[in-house]
C-alpha atoms as a PDB file:
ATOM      1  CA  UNK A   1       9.587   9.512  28.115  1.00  0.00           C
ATOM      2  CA  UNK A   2       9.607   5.864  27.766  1.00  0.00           C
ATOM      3  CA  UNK A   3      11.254   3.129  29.642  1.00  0.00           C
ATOM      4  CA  UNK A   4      15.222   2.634  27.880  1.00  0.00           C
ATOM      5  CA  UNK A   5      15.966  -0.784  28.392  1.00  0.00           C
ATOM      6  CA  UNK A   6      18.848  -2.141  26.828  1.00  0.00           C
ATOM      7  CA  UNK A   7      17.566  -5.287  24.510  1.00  0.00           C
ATOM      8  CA  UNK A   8      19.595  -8.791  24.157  1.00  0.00           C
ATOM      9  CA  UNK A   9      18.518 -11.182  21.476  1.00  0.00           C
ATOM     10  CA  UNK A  10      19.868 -13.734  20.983  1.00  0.00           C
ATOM     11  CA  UNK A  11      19.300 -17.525  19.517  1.00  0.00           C
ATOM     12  CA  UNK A  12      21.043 -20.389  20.026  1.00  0.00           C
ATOM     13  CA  UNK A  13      21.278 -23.993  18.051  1.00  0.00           C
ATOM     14  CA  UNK A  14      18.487 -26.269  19.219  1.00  0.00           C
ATOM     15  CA  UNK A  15      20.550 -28.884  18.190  1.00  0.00           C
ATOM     16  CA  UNK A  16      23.642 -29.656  16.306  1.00  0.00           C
ATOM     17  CA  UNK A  17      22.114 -30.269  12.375  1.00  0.00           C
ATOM     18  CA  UNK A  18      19.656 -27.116  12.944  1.00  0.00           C
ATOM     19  CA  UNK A  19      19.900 -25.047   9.576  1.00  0.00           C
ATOM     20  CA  UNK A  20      21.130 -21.475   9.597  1.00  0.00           C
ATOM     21  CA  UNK A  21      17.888 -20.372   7.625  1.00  0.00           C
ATOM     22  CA  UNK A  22      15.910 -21.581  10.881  1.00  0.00           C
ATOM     23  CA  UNK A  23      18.004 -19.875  13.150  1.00  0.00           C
ATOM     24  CA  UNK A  24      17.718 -16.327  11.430  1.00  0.00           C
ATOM     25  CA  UNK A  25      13.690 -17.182  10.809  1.00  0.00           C
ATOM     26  CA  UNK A  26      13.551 -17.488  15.104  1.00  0.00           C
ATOM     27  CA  UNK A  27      15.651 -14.370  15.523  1.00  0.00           C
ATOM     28  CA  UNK A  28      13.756 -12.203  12.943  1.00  0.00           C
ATOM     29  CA  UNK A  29      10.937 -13.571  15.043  1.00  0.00           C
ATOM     30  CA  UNK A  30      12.180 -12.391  18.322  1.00  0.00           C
ATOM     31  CA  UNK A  31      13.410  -8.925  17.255  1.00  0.00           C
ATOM     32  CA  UNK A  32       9.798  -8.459  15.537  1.00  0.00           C
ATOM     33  CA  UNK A  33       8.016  -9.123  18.808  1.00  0.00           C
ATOM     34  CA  UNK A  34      10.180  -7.218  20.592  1.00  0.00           C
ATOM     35  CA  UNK A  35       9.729  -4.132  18.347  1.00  0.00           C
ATOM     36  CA  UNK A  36      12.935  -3.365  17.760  1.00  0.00           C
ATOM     37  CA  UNK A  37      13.289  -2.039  14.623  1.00  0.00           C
ATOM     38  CA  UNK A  38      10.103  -0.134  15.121  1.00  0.00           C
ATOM     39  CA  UNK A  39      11.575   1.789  18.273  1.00  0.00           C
ATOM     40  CA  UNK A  40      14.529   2.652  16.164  1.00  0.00           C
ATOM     41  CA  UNK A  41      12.593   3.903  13.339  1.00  0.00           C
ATOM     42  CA  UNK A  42      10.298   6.430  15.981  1.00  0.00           C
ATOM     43  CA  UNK A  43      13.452   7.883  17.836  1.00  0.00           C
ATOM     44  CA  UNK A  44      14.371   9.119  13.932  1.00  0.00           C
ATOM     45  CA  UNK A  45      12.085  11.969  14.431  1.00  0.00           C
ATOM     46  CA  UNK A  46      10.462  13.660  16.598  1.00  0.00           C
ATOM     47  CA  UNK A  47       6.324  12.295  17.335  1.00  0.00           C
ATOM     48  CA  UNK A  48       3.502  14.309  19.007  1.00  0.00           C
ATOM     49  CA  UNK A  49       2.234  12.494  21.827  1.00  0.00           C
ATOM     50  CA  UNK A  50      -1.194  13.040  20.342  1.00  0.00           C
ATOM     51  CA  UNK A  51       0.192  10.740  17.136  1.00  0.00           C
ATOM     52  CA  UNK A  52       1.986   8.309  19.353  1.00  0.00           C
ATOM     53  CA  UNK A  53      -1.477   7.418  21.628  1.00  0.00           C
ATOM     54  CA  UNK A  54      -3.142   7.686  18.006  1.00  0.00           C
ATOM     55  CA  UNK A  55      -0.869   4.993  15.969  1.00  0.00           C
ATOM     56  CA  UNK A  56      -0.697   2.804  19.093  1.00  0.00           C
ATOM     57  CA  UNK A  57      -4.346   2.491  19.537  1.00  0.00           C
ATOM     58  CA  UNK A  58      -5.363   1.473  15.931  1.00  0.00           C
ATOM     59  CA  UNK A  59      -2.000  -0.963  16.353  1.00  0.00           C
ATOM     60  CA  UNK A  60      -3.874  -2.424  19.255  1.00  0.00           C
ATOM     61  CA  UNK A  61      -7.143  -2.060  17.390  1.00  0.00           C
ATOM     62  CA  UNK A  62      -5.665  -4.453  14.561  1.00  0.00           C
ATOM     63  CA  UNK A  63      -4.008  -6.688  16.803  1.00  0.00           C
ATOM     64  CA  UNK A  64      -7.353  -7.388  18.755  1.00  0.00           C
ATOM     65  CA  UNK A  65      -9.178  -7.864  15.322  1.00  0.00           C
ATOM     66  CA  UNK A  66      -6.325 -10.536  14.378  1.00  0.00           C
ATOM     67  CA  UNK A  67      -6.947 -12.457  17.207  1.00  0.00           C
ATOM     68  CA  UNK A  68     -10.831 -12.345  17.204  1.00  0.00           C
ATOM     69  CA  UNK A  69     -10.709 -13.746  13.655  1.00  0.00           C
ATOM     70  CA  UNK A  70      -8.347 -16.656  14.408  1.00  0.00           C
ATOM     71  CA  UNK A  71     -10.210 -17.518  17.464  1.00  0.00           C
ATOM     72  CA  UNK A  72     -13.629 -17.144  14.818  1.00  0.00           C
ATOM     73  CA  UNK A  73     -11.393 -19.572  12.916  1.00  0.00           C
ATOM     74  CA  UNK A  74     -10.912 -22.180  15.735  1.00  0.00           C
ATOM     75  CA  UNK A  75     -14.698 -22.424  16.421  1.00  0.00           C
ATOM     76  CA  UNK A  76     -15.499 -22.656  13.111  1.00  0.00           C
ATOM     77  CA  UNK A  77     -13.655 -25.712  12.589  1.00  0.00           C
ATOM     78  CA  UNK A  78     -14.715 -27.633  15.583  1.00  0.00           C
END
């Protein structure tokens, strides 16, 4: 089983005149990196291990292409 830890999010002003639209764009942001509502969505029903490794290794496969084509990116425009 995996690791329940209980999750706080939670964003704060940066300063007095910061829009509400900002502050709901940062915690969308937060709660998305933290996979929140993805973790939810899996404890719905029950996963085979064999699926779990499976989905999690093409999420990492997609993740790693991301990254190689914004670092492509970078080079190309230096």
């Amino acid at each position: 089983m995996g690791k329940k830890r209980p999750v706080h999010v939670s964003v704060k002003p940066r300063h007095r005149d910061e829009p509400p639209e900002k502050l709901i764009k940062r915690f969308m942001k937060k709660v998305k990196n933290e996979r929140i509502i993805e973790k939810a969505l899996e404890r719905r029903r029950f996963v085979k291990p064999s699926i779990k490794r499976r989905k999690e290794k093409i999420r990492r496969q997609k993740l790693l292409e991301k990254l190689k084509m914004k670092q492509k990116q970078l080079l190309d425009e230096k």
